[in-house]
N, C-alpha and C. Protein backbone atom coordinates (compact mmCIF):
# COMPACT_ATOMS: atom_id res chain seq x y z
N UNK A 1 93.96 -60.59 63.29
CA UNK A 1 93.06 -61.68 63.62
C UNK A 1 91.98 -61.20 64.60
N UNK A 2 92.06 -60.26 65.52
CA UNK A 2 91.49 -59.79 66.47
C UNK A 2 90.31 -59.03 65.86
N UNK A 3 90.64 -58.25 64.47
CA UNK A 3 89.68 -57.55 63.74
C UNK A 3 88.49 -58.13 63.03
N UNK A 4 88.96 -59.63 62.73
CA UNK A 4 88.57 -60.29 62.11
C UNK A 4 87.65 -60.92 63.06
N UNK A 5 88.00 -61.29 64.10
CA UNK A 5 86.97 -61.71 65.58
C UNK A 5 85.96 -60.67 65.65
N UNK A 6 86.27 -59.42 66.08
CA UNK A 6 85.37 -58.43 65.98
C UNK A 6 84.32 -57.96 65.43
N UNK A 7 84.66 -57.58 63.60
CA UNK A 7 83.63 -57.85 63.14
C UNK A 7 82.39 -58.80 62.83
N UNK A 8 83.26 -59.97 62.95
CA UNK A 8 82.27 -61.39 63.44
C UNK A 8 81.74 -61.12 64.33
N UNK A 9 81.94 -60.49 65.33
CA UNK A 9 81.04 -59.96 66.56
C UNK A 9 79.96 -59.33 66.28
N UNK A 10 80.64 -58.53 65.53
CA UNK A 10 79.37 -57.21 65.02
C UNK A 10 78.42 -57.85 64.52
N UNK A 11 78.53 -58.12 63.54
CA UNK A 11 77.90 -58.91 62.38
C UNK A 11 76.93 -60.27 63.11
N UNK A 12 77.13 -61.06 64.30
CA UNK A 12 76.15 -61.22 63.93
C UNK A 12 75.67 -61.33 65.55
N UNK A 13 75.78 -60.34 66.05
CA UNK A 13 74.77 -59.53 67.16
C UNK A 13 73.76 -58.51 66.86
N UNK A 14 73.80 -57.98 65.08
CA UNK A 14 72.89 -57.16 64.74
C UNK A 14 71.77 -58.09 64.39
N UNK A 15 70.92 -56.70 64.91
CA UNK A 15 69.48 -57.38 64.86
C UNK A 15 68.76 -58.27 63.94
N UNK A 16 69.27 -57.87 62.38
CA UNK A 16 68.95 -59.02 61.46
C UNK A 16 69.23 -60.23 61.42
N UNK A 17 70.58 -60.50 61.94
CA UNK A 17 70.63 -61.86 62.03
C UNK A 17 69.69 -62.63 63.26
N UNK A 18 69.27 -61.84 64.55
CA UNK A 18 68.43 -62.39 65.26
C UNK A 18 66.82 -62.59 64.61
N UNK A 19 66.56 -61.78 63.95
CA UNK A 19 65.48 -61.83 63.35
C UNK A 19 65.14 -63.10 61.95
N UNK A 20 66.56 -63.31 61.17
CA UNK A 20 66.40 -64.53 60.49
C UNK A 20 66.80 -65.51 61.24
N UNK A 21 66.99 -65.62 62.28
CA UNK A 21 67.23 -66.71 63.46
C UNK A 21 66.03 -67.56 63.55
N UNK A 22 65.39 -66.35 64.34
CA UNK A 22 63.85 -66.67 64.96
C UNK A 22 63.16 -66.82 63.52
N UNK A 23 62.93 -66.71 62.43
CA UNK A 23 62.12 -66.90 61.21
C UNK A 23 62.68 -68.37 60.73
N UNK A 24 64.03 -69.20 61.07
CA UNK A 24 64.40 -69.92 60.66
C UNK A 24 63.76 -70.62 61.49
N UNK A 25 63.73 -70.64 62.81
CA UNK A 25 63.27 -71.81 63.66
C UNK A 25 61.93 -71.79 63.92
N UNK A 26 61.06 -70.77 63.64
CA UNK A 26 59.46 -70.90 63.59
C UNK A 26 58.87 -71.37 61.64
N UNK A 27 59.48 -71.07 61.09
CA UNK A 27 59.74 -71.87 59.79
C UNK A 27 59.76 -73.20 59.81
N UNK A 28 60.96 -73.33 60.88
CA UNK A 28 61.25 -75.73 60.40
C UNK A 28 59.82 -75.68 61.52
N UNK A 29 59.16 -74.85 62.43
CA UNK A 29 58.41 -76.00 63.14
C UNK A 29 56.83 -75.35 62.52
N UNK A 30 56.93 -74.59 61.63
CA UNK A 30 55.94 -74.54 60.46
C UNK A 30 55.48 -75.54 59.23
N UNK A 31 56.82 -75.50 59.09
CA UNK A 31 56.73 -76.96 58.18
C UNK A 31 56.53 -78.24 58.65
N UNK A 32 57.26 -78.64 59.38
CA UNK A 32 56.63 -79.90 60.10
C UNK A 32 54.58 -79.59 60.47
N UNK A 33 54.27 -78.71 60.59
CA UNK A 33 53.07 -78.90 60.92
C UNK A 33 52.69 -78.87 59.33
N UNK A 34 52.62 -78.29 58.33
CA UNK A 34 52.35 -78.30 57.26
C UNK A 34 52.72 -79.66 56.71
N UNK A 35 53.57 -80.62 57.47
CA UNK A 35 53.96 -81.89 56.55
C UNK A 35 53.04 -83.11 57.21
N UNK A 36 52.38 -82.85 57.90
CA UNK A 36 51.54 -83.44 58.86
C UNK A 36 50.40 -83.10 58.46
N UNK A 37 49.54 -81.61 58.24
CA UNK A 37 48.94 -81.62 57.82
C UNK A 37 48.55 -82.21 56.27
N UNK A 38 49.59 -82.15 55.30
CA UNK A 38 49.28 -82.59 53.92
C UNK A 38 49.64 -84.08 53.87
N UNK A 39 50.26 -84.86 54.58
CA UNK A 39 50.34 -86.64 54.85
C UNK A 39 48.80 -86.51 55.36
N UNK A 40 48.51 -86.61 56.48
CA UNK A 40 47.33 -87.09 56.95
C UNK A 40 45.97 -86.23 56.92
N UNK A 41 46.14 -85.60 56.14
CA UNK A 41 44.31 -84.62 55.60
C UNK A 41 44.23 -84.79 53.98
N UNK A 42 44.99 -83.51 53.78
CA UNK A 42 44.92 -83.30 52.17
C UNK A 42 45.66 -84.67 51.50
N UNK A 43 46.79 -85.09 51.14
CA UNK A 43 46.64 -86.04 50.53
C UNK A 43 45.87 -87.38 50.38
N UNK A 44 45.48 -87.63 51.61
CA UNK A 44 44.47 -88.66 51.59
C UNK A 44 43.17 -87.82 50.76
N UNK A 45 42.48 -87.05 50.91
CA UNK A 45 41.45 -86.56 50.85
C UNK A 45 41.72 -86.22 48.97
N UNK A 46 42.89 -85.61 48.21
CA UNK A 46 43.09 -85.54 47.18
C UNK A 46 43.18 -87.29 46.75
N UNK A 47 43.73 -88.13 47.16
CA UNK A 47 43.92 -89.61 47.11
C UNK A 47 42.08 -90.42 46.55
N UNK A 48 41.46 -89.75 47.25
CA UNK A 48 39.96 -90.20 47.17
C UNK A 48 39.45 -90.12 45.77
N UNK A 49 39.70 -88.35 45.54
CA UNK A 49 39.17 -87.90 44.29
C UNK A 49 40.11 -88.64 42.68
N UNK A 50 40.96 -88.88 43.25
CA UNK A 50 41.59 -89.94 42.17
C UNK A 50 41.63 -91.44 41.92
N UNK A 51 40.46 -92.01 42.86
CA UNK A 51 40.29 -93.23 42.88
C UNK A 51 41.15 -93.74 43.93
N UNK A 52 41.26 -93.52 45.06
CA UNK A 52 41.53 -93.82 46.07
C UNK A 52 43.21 -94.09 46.15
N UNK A 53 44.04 -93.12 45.63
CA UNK A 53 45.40 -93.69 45.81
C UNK A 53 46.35 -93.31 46.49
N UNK A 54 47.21 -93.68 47.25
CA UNK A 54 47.87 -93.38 48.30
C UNK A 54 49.47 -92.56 47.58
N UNK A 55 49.82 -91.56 47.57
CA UNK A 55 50.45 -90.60 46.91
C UNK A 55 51.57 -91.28 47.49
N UNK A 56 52.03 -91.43 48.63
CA UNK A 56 52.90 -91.79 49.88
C UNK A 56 53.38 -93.27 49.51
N UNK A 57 52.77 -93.50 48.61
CA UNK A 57 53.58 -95.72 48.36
C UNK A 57 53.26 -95.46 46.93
N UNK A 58 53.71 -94.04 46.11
CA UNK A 58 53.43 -94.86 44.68
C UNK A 58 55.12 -94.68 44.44
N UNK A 59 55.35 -95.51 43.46
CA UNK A 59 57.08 -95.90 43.34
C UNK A 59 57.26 -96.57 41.91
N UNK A 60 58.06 -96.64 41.16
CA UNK A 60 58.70 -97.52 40.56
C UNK A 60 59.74 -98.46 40.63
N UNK A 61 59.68 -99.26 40.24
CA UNK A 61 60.55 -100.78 41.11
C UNK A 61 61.46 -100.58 40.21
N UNK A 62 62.97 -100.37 40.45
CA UNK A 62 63.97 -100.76 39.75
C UNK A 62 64.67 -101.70 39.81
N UNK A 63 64.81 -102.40 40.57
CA UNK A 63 65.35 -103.98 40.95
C UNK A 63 64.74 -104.78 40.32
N UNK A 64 64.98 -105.95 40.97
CA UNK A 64 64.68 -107.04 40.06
C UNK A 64 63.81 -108.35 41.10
N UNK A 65 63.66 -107.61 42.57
CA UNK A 65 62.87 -108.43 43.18
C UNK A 65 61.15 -107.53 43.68
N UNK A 66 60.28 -108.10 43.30
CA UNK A 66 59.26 -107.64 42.79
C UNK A 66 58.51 -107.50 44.76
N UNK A 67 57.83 -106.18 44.77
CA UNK A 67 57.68 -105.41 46.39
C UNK A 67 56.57 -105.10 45.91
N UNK A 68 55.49 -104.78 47.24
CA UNK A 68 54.41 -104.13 46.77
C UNK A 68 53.85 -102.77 47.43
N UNK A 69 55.35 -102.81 48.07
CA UNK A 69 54.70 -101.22 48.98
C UNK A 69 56.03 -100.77 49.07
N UNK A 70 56.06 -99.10 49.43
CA UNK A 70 57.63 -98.36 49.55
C UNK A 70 58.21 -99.21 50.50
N UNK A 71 57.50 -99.17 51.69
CA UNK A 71 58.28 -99.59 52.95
C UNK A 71 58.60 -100.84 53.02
N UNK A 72 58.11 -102.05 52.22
CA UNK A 72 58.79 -103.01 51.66
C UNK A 72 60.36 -103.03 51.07
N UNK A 73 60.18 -102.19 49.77
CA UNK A 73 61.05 -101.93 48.84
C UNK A 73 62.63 -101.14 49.90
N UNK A 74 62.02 -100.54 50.73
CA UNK A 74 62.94 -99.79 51.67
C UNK A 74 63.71 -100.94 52.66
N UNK A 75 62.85 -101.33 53.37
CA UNK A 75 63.38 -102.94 54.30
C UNK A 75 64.46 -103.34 53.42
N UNK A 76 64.01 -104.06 52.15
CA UNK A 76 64.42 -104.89 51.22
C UNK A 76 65.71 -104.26 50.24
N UNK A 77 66.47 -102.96 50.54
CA UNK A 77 66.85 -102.04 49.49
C UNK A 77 66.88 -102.06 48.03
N UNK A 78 66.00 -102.60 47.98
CA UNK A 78 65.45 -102.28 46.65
C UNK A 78 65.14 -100.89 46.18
N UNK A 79 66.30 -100.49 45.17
CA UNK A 79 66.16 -99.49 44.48
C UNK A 79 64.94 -99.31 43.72
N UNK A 80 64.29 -97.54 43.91
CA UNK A 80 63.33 -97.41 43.38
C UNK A 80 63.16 -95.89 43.33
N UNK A 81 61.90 -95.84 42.63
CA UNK A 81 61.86 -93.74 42.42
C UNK A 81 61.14 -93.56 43.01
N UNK A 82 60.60 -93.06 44.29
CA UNK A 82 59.59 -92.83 44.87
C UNK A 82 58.64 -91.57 44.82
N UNK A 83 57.96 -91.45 43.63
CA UNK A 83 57.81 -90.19 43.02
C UNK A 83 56.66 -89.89 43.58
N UNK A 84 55.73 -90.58 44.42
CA UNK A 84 54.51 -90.47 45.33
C UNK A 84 55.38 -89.50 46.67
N UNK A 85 56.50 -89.65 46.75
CA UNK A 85 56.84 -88.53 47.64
C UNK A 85 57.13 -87.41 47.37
N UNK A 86 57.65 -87.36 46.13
CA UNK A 86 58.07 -85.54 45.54
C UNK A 86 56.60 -85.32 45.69
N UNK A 87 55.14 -85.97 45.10
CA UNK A 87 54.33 -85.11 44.86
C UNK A 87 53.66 -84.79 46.24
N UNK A 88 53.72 -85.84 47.36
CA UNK A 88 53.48 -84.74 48.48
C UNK A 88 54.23 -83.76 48.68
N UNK A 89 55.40 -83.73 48.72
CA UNK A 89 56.67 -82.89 49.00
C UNK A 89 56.50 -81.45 47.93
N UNK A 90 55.56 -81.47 46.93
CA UNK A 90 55.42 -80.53 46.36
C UNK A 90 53.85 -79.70 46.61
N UNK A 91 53.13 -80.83 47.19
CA UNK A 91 51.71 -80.04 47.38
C UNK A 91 52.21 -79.63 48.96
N UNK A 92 53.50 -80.12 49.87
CA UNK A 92 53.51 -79.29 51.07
C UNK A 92 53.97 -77.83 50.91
N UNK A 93 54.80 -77.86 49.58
CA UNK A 93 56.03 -76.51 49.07
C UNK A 93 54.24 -75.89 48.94
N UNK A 94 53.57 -76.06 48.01
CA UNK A 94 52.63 -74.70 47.75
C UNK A 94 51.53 -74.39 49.07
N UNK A 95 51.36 -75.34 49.66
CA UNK A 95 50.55 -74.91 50.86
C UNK A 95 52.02 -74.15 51.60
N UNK A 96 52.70 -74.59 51.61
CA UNK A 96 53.89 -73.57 52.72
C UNK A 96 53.80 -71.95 51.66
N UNK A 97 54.06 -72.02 50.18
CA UNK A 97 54.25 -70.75 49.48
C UNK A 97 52.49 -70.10 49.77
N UNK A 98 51.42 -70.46 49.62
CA UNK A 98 50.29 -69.96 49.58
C UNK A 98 50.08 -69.80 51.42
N UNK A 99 50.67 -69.89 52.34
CA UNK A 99 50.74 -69.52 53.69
C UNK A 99 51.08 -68.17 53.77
N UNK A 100 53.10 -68.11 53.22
CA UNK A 100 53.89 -67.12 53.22
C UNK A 100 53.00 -65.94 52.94
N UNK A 101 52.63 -66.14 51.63
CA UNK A 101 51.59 -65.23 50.60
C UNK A 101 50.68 -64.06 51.40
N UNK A 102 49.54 -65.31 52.27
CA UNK A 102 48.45 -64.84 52.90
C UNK A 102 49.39 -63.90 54.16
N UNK A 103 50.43 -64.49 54.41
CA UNK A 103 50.68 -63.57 55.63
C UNK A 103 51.47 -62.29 55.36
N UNK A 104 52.19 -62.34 53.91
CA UNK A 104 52.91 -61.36 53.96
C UNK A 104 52.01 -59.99 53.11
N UNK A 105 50.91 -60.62 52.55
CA UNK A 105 50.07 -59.95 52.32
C UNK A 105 48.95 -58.69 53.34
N UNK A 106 48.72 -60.00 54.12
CA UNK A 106 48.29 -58.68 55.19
C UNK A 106 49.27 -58.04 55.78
N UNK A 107 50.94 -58.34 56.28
CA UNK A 107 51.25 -57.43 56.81
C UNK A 107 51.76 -55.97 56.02
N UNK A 108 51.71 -56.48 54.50
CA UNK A 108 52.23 -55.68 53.93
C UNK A 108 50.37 -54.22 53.70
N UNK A 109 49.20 -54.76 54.05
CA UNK A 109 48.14 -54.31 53.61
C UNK A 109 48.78 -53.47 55.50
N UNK A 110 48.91 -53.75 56.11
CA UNK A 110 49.08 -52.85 57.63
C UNK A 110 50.27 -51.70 57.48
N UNK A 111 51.09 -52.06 56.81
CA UNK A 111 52.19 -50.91 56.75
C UNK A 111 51.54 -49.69 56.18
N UNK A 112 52.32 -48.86 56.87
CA UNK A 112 51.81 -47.57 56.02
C UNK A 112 52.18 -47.22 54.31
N UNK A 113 51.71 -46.96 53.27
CA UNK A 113 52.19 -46.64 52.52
C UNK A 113 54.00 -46.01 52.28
N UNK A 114 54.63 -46.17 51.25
CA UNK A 114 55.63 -45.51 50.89
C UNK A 114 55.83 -44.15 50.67
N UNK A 115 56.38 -43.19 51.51
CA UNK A 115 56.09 -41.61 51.35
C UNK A 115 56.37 -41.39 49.41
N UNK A 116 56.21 -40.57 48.57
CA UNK A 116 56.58 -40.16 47.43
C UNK A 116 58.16 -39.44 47.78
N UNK A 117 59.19 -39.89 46.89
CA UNK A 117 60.47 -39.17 46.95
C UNK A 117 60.37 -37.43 46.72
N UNK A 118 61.04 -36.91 47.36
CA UNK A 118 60.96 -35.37 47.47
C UNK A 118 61.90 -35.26 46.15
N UNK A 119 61.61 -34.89 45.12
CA UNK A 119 62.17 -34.38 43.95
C UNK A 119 63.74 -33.04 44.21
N UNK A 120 64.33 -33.27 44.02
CA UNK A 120 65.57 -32.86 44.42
C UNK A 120 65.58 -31.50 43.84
N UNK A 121 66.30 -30.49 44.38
CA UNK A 121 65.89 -29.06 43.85
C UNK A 121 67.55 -29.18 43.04
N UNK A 122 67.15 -28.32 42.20
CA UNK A 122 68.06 -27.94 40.85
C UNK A 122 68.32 -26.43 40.53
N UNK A 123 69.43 -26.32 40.04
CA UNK A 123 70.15 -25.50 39.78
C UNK A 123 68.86 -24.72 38.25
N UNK A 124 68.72 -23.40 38.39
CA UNK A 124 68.05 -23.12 37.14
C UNK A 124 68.67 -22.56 36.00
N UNK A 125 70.00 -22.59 36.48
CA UNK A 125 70.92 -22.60 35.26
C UNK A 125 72.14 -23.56 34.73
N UNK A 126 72.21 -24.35 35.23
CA UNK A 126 72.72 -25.93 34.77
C UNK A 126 72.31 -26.70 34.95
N UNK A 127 70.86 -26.87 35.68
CA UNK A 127 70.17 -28.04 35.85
C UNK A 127 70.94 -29.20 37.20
N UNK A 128 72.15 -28.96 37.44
CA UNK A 128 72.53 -29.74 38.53
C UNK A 128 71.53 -29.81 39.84
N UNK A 129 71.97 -31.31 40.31
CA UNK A 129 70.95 -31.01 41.72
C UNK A 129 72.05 -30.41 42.85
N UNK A 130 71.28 -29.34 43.65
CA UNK A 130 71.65 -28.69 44.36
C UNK A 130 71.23 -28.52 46.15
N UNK A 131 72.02 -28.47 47.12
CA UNK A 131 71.28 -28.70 48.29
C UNK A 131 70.29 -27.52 48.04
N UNK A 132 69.00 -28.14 49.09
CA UNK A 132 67.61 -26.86 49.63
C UNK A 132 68.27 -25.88 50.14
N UNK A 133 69.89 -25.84 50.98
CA UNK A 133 69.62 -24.68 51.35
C UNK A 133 70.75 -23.65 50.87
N UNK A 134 71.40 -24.23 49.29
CA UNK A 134 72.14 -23.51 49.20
C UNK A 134 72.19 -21.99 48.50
N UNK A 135 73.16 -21.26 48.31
CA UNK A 135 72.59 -19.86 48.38
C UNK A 135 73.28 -19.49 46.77
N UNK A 136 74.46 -20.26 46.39
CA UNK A 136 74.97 -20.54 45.36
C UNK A 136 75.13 -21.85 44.30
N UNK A 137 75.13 -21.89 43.39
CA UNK A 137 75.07 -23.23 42.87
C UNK A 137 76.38 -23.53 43.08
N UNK A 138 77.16 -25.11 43.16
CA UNK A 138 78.61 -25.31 43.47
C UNK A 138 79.20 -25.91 42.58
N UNK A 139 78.10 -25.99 41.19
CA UNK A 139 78.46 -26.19 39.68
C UNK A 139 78.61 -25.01 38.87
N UNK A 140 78.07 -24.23 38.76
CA UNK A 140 78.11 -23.09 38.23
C UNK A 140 78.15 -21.54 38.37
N UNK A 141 78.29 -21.78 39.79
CA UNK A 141 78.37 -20.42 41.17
C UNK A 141 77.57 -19.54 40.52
N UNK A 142 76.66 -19.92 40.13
CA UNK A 142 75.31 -18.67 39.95
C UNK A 142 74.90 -18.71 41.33
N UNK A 143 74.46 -17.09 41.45
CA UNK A 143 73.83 -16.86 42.76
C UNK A 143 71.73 -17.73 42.63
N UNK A 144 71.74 -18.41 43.75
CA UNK A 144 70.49 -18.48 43.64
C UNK A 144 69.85 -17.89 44.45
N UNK A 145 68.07 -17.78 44.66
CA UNK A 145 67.30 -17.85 45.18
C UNK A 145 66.70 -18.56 46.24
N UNK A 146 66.88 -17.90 47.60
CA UNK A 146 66.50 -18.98 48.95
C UNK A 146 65.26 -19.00 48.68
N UNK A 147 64.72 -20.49 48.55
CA UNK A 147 63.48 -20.60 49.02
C UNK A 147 62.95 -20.80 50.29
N UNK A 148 61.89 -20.29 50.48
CA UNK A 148 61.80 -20.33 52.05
C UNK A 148 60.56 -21.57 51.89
N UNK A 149 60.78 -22.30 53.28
CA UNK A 149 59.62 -23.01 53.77
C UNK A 149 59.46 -22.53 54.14
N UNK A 150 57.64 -23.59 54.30
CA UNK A 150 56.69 -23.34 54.95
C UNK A 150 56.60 -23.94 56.01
């Protein structure tokens, strides 16, 4: 049981888990600004170009007592689909995915390139891969050739 404590220790004092820590909690207070921004800018402003409609109170009434706004229908529990909220809830998902994008884009344009893999040296008479510095192959004990660096 003690081992079992332990590695729980390990595990999550390494640095990755501090790092999806801090990405988790600058994330929820990312989104909240992104859900703020698309309620009170962009959806109103998309709302206009469609003849003025409020994305945020469109619903279908499933009951049987007749409401004229969500927050009515909500007071009143009157069952309903409130599908004016998925579609904010989906124009906040692509402004949050087209954020991620822009940022992981430049940091990925700052990293240095990926070195090219060093092609593994081989045996020239069985083709096995063989260490750089060995002096025999350990597949086929042919004597090889030291190459020397440079």
């Amino acid at each position: 049981m003690n081992d079992f404590f332990n590695e729980f220790k390990k595990f999550a004092l390494r640095g990755n888990v501090f790092d999806l820590a801090v990405g988790v909690v600058i994330g929820a207070a990312f989104s909240k600004i992104v859900t703020c921004v698309v309620t009170n800018i962009i959806t109103p402003v998309i709302g206009c170009f469609v003849g003025g409609t409020d994305f945020s109170n469109l619903f279908i009434n499933l009951g049987n007592k007749p409401v004229t706004t969500l927050a009515e229908a909500q007071a009143s529990n009157v069952p309903v689909i409130a599908y004016g909220l998925l579609i904010n809830t989906i124009i906040e998902f692509l402004i949050i995915a087209l954020a991620v994008f822009i940022v992981m884009r430049q940091i990925n344009r700052m990293m240095p390139p990926p070195k090219p893999p060093v092609e593994a040296r081989r045996c020239p008479y069985c083709h096995e891969i063989i260490a750089d510095e060995a002096t025999r192959c350990p597949h086929c004990t042919s004597e090889l050739e030291v190459e020397e660096k440079e």
